[in-house]
N, C-alpha and C. Protein backbone atom coordinates (compact mmCIF):
# COMPACT_ATOMS: atom_id res chain seq x y z
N UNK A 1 10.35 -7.36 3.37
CA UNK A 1 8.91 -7.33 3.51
C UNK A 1 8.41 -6.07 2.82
N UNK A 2 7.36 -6.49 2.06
CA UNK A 2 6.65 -5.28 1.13
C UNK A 2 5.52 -4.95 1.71
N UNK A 3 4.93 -4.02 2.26
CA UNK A 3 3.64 -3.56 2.95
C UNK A 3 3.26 -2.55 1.80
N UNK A 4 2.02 -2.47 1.53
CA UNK A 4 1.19 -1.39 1.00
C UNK A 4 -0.07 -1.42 1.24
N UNK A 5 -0.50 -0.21 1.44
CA UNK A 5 -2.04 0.29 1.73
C UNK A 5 -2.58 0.91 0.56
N UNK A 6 -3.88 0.61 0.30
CA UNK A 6 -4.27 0.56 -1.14
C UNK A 6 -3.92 0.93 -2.15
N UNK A 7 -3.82 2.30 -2.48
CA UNK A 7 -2.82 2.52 -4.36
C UNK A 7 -1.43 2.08 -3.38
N UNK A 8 -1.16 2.60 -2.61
CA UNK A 8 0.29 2.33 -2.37
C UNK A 8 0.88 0.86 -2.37
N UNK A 9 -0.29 0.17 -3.60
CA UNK A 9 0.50 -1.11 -3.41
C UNK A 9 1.24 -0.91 -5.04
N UNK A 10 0.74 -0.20 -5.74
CA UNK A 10 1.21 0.08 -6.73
C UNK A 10 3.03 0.04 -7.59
N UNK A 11 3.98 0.21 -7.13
CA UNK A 11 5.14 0.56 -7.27
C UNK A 11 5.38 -1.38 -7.21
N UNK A 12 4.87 -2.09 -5.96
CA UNK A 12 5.13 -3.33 -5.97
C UNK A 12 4.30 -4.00 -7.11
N UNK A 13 3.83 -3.86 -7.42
CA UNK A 13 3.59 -4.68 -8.73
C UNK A 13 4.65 -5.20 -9.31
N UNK A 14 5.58 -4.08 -9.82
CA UNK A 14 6.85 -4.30 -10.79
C UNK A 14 7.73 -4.99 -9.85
N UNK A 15 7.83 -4.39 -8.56
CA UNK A 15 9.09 -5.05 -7.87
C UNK A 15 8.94 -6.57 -7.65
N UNK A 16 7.60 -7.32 -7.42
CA UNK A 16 7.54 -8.22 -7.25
C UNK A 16 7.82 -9.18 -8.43
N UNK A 17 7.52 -8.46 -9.45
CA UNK A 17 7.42 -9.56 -10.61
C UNK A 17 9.01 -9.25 -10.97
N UNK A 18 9.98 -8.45 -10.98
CA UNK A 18 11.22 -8.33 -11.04
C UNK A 18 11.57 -9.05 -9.80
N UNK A 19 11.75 -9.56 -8.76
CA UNK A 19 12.22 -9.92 -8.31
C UNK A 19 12.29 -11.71 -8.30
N UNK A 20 10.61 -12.46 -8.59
CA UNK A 20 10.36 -13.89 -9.10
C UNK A 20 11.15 -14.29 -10.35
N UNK A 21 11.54 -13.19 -11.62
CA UNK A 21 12.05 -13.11 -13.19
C UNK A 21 13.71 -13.35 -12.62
N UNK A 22 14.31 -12.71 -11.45
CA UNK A 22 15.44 -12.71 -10.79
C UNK A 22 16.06 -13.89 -10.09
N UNK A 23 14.85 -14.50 -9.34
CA UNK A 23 15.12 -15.70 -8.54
C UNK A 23 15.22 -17.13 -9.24
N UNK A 24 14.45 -16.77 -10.59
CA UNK A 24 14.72 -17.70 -11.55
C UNK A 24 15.45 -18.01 -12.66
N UNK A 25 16.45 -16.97 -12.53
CA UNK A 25 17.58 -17.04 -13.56
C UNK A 25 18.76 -17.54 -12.80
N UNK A 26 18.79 -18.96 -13.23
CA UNK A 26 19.95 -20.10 -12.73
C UNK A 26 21.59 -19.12 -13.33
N UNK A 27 22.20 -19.22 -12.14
CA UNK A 27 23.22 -18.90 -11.81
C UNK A 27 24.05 -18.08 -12.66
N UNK A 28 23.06 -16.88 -13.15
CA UNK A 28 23.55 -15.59 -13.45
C UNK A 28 24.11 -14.79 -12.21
N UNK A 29 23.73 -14.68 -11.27
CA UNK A 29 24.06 -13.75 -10.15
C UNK A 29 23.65 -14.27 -8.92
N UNK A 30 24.03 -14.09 -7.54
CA UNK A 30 23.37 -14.46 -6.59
C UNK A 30 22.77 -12.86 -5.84
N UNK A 31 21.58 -13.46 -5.64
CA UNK A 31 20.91 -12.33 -4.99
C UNK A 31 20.73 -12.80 -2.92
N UNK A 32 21.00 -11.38 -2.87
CA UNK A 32 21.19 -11.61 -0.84
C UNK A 32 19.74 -11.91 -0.52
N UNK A 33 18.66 -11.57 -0.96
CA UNK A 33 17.63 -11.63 -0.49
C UNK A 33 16.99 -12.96 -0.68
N UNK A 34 16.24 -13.72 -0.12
CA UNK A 34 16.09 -15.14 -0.63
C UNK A 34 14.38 -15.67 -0.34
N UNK A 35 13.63 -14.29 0.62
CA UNK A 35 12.34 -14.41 0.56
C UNK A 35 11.61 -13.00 0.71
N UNK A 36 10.72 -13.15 0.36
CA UNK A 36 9.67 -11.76 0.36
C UNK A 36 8.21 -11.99 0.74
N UNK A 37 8.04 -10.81 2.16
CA UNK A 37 6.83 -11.46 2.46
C UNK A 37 6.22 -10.02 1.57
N UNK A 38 4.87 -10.15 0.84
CA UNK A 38 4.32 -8.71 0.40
C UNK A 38 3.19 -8.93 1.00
N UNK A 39 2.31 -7.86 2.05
CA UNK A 39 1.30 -7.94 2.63
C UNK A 39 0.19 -6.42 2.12
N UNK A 40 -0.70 -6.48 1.41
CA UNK A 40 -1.30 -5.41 1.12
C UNK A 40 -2.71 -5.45 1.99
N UNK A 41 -3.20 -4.12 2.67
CA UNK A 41 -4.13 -3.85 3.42
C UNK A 41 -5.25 -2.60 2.52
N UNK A 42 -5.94 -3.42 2.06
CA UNK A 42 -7.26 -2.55 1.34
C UNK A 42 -8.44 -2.36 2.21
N UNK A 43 -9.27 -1.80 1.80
CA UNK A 43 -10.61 -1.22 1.57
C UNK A 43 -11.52 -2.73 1.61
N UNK A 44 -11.68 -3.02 0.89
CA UNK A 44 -12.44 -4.29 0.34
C UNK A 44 -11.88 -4.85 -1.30
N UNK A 45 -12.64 -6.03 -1.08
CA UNK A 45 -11.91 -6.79 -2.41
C UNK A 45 -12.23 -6.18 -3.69
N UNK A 46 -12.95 -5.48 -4.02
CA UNK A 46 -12.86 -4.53 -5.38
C UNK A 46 -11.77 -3.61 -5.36
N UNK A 47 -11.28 -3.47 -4.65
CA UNK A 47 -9.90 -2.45 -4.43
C UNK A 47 -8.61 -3.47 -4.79
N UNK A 48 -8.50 -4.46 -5.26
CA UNK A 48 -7.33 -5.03 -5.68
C UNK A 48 -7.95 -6.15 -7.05
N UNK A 49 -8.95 -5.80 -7.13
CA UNK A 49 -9.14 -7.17 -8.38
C UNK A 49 -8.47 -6.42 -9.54
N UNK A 50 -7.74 -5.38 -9.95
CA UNK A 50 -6.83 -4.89 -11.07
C UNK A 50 -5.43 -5.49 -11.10
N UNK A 51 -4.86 -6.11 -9.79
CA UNK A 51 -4.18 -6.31 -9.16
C UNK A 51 -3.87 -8.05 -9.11
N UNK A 52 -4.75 -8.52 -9.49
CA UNK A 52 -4.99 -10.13 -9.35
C UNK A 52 -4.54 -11.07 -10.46
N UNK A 53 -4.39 -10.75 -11.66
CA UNK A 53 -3.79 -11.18 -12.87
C UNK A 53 -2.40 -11.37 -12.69
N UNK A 54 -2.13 -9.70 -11.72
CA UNK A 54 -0.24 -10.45 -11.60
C UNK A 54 0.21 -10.58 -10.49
N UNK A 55 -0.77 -10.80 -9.47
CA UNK A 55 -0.09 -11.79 -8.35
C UNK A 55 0.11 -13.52 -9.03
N UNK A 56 -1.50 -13.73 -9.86
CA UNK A 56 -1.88 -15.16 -9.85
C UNK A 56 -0.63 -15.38 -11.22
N UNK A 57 -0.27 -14.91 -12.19
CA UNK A 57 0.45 -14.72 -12.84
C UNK A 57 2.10 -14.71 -12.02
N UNK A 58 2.60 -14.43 -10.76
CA UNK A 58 3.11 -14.09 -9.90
C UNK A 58 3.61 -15.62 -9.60
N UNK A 59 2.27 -16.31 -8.66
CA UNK A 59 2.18 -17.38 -8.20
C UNK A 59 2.35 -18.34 -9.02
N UNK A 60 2.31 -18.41 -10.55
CA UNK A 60 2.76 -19.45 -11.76
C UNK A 60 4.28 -19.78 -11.50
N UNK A 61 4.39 -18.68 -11.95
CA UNK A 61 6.53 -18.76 -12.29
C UNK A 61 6.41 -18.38 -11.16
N UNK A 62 6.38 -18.22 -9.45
CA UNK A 62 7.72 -18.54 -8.59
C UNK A 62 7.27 -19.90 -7.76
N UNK A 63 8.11 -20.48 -8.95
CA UNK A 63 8.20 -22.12 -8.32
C UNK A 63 8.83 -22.86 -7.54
N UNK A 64 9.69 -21.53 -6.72
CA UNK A 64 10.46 -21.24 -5.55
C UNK A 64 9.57 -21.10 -4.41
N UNK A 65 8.73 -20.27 -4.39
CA UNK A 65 7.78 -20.07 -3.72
C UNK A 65 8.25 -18.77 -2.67
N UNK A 66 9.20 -18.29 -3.37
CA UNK A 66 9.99 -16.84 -3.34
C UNK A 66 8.80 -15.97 -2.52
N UNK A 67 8.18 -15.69 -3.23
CA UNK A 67 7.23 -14.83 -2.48
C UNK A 67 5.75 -15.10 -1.57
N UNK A 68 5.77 -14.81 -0.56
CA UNK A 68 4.33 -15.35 0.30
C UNK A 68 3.44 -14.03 0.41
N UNK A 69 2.08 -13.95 -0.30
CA UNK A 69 1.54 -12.79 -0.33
C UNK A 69 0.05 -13.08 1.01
N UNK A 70 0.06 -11.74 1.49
CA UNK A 70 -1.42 -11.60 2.13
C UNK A 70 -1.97 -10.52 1.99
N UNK A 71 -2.87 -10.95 1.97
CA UNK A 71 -4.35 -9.81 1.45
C UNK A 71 -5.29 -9.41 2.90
N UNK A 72 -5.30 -8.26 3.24
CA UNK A 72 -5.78 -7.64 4.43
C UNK A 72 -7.12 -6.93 4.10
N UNK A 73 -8.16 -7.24 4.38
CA UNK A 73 -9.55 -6.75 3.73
C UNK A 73 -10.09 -5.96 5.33
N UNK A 74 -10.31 -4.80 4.97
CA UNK A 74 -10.95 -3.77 6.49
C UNK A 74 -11.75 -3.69 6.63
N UNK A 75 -12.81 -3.21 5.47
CA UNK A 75 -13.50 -2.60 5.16
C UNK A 75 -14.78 -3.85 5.50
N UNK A 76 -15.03 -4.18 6.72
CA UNK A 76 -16.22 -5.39 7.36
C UNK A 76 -16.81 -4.84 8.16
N UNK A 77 -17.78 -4.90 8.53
CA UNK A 77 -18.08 -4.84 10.04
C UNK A 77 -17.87 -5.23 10.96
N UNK A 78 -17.90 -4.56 12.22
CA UNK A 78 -17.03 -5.18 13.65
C UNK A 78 -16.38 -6.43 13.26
N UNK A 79 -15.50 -6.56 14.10
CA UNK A 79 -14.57 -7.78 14.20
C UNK A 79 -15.86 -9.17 14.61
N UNK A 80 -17.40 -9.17 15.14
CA UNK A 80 -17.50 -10.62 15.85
C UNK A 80 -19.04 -10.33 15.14
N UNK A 81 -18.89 -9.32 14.27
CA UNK A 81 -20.27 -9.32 13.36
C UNK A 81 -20.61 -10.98 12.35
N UNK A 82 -22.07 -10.82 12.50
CA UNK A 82 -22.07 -12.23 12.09
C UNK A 82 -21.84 -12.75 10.12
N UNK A 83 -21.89 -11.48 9.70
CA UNK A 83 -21.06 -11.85 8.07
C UNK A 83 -20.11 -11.69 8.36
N UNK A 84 -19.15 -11.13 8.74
CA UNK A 84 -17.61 -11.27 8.89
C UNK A 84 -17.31 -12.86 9.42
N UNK A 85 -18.19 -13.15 10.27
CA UNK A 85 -17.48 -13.92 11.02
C UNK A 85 -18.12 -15.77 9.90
N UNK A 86 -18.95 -15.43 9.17
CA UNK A 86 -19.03 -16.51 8.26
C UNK A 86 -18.28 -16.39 6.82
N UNK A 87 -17.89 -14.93 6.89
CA UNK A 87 -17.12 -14.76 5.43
C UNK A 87 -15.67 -15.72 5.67
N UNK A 88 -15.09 -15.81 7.06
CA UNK A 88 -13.85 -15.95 7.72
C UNK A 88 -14.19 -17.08 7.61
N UNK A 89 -15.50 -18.09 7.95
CA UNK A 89 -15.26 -19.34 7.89
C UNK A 89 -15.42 -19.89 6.88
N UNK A 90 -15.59 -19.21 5.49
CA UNK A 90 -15.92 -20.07 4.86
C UNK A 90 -14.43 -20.01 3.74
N UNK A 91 -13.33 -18.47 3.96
CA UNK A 91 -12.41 -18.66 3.94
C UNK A 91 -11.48 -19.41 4.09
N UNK A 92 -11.53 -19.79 4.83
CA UNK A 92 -10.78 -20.68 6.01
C UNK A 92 -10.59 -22.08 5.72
N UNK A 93 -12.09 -22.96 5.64
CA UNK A 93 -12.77 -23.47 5.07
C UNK A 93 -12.01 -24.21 3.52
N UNK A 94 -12.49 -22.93 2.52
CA UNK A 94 -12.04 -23.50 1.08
C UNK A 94 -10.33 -22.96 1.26
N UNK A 95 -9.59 -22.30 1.63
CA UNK A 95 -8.33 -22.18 1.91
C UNK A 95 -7.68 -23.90 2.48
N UNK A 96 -8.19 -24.35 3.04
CA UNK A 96 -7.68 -25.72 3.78
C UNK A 96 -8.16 -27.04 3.03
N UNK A 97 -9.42 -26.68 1.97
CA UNK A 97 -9.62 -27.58 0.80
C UNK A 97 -9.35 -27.67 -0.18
N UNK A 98 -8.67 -26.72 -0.83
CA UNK A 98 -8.46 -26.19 -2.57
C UNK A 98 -7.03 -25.55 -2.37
N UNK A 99 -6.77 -25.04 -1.17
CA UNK A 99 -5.05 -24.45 -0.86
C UNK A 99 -5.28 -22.99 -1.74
N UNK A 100 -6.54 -22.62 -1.71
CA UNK A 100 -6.70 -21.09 -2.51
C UNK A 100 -8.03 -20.18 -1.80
N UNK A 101 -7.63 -18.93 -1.76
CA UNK A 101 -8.58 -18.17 -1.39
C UNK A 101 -9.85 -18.40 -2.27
N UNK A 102 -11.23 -17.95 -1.42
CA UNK A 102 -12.67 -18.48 -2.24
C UNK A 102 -12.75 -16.79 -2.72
N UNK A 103 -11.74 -15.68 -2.23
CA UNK A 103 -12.14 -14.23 -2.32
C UNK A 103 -11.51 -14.01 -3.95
N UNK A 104 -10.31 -14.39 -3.85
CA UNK A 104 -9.46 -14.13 -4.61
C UNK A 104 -9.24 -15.12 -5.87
N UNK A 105 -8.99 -16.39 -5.57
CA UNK A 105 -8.64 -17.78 -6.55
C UNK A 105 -7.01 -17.75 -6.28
N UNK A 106 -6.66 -16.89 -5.54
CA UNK A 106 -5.06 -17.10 -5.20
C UNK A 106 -4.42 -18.23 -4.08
N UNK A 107 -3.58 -18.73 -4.30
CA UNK A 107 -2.65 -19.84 -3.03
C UNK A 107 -2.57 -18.29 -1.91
N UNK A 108 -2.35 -17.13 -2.30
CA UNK A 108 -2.39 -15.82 -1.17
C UNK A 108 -3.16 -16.44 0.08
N UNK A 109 -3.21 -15.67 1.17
CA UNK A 109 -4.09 -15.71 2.26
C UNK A 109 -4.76 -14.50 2.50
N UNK A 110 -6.51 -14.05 2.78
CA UNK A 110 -6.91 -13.57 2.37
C UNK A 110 -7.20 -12.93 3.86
N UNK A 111 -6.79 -12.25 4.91
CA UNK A 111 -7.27 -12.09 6.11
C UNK A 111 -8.36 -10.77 6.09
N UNK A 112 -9.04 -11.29 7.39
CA UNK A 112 -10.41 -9.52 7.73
C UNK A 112 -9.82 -9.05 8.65
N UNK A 113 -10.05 -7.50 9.02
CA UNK A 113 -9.10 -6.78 9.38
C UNK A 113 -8.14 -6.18 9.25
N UNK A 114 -7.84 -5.49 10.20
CA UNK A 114 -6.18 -4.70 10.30
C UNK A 114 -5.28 -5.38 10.37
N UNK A 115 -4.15 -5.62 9.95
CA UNK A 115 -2.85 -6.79 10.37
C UNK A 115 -2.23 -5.84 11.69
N UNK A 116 -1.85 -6.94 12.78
CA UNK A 116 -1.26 -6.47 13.58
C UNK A 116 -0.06 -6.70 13.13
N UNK A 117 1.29 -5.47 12.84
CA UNK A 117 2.33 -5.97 12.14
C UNK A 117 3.04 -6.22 13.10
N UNK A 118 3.12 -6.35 14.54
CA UNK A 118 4.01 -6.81 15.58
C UNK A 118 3.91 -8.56 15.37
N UNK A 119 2.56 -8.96 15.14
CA UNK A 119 2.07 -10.53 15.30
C UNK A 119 3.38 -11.10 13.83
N UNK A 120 2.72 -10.19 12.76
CA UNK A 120 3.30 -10.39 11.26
C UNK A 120 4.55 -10.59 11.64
N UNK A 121 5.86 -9.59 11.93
CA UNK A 121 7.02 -9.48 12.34
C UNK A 121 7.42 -10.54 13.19
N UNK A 122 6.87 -11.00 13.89
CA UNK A 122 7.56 -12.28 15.08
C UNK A 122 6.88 -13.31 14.17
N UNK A 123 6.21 -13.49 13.17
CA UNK A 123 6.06 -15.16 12.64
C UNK A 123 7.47 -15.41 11.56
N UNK A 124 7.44 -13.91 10.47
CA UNK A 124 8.54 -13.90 9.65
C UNK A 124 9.94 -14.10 10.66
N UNK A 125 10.07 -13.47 12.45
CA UNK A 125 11.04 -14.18 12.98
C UNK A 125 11.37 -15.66 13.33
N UNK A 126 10.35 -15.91 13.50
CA UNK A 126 10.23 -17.61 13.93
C UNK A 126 10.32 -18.44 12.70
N UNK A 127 10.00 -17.97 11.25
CA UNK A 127 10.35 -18.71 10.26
C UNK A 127 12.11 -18.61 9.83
N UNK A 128 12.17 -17.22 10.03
CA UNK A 128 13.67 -17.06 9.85
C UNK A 128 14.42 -16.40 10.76
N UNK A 129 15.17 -17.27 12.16
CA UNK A 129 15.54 -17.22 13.12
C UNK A 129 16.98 -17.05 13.15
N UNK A 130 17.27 -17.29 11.86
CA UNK A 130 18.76 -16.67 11.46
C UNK A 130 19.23 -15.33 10.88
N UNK A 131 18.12 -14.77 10.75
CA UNK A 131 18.24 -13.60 9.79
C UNK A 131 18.53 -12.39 10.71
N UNK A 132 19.48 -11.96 10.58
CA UNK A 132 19.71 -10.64 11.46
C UNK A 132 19.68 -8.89 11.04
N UNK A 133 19.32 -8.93 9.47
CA UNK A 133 18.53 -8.02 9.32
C UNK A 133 17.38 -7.87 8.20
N UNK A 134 16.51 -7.56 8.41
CA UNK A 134 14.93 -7.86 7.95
C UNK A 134 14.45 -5.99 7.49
N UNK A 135 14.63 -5.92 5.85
CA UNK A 135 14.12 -4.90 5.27
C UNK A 135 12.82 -4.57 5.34
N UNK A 136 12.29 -3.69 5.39
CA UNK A 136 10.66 -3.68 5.74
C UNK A 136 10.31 -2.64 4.76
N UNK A 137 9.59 -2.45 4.02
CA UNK A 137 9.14 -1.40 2.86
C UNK A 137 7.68 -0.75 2.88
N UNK A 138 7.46 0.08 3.30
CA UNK A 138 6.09 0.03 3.33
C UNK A 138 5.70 1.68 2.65
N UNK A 139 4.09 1.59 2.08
CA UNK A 139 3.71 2.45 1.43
C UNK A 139 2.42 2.65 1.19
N UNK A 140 1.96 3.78 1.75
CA UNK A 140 0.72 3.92 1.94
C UNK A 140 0.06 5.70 2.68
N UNK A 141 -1.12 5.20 3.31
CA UNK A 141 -0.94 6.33 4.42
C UNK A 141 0.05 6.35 5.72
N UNK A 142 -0.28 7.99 6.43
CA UNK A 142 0.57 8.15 7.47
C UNK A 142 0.41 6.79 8.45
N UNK A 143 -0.81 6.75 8.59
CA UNK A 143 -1.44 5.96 9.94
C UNK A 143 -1.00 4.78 9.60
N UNK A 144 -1.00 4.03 8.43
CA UNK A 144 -0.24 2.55 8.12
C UNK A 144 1.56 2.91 7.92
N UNK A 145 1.75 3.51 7.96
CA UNK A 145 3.55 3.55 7.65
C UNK A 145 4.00 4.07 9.23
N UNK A 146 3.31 4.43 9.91
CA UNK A 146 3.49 4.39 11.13
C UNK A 146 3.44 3.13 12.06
N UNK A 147 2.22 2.55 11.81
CA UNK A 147 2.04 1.60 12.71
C UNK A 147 3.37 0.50 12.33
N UNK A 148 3.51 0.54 10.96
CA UNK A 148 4.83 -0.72 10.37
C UNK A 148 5.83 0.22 11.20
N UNK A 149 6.24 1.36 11.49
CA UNK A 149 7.50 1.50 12.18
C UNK A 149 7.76 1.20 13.74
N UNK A 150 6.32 1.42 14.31
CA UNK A 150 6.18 1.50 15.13
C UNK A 150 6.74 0.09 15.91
N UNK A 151 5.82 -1.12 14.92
CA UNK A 151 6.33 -2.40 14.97
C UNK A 151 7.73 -2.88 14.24
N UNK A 152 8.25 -2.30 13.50
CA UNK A 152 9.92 -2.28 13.53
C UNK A 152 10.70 -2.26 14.78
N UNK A 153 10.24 -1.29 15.00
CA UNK A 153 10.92 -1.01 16.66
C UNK A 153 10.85 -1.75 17.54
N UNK A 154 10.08 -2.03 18.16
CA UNK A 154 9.37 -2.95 18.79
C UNK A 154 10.08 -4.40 18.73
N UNK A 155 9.66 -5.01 17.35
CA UNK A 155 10.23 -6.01 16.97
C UNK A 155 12.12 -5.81 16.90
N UNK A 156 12.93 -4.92 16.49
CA UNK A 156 14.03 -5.37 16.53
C UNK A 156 14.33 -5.02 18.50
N UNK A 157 13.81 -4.10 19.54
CA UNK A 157 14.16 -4.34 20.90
C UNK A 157 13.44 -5.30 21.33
N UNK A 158 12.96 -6.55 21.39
CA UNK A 158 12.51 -7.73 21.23
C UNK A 158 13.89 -8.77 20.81
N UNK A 159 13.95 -8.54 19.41
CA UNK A 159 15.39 -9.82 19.24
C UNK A 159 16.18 -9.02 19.09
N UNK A 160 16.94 -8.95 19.89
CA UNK A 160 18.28 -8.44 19.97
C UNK A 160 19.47 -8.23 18.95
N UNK A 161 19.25 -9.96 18.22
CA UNK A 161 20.16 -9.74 17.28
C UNK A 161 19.56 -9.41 15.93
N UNK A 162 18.06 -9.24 15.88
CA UNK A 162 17.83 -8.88 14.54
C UNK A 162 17.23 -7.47 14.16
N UNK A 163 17.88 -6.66 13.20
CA UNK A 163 17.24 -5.38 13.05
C UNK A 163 16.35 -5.40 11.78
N UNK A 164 15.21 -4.97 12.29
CA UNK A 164 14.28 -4.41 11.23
C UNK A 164 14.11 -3.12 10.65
N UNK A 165 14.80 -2.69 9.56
CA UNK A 165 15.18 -1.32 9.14
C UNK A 165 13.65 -1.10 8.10
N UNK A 166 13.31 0.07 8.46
CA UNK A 166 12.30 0.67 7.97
C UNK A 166 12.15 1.74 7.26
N UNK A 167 11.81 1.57 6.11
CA UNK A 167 11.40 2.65 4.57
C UNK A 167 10.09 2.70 4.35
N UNK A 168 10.03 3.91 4.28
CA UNK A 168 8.43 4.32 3.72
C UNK A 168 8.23 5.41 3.09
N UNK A 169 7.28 5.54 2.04
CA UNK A 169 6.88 6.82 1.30
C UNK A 169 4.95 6.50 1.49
N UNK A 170 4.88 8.03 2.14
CA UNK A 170 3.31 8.55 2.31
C UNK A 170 2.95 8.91 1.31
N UNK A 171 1.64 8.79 1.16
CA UNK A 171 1.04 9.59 -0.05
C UNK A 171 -0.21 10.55 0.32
């Protein structure tokens, strides 16, 4: 799992697109890793449209479907404010008609708010209930590379048999 908070999504750019260029080279090598969730938490959506050419570029070639990206937008008013709460439906909305964000034009998912990464961590468990250890990468500020450890923890004394090992660089 790739976490970054705004520039700190930076470094993943390359890793992601090295890693889709990887998953698609028939039986040169086998790679241990076999999915990647990348979740970036911005500001608002002008803070990643530099960024959008090579996710959607991203989303072409992995026809694996290797990577599942989400987009974390903060920068709203209150959580039950009434544009937030029609921006969300209308998200929602063209996401379940077109299978693409109306924010972005990406298959991505485009959420408002903070990600709770405890919620994040137990869905990637329930999708992969075999996996007994789960890399977590994250990069950003203190306050976001904390909260991802915080929920590392958490999440691996929770499942017993799976550890969530945690890397991060602050900026």
């Amino acid at each position: 799992m790739l976490v970054g908070g705004g520039i700190g999504v930076t470094p993943y750019a390359s890793i992601l697109k090295d890693f889709v260029f990887l998953t698609s080279v028939k039986n040169t090598f086998r790679m241990k890793c076999h999915k990647v969730y990348f979740v970036w938490v911005t500001a608002s959506q002008k803070h990643y449209e530099w960024l959008i050419d090579i996710l959607n570029n991203l989303e072409q070639v992995d026809k694996k479907e290797v990577v599942e990206i989400h987009i974390f937008i903060t920068q709203l008013f209150s959580q039950f404010d009434l544009r937030t709460t029609m921006l969300y439906i209308c998200e929602e909305h063209f996401q379940r008609m077109s299978g693409r964000s109306i924010f972005t034009g990406l298959k991505a998912r485009t959420h408002f708010g903070r990600p709770n990464f405890e919620k994040v961590l137990d869905a990637v468990h329930l999708k992969h209930p075999r996996v007994r250890k789960v890399g977590v990468f994250s990069c950003g500020p203190p306050g976001l590379t904390k909260g991802v450890e915080n929920a590392c923890l958490e999440a691996s004394s929770k499942n017993s048999k799976t550890t969530y090992k945690h890397h991060f660089e602050n900026f």
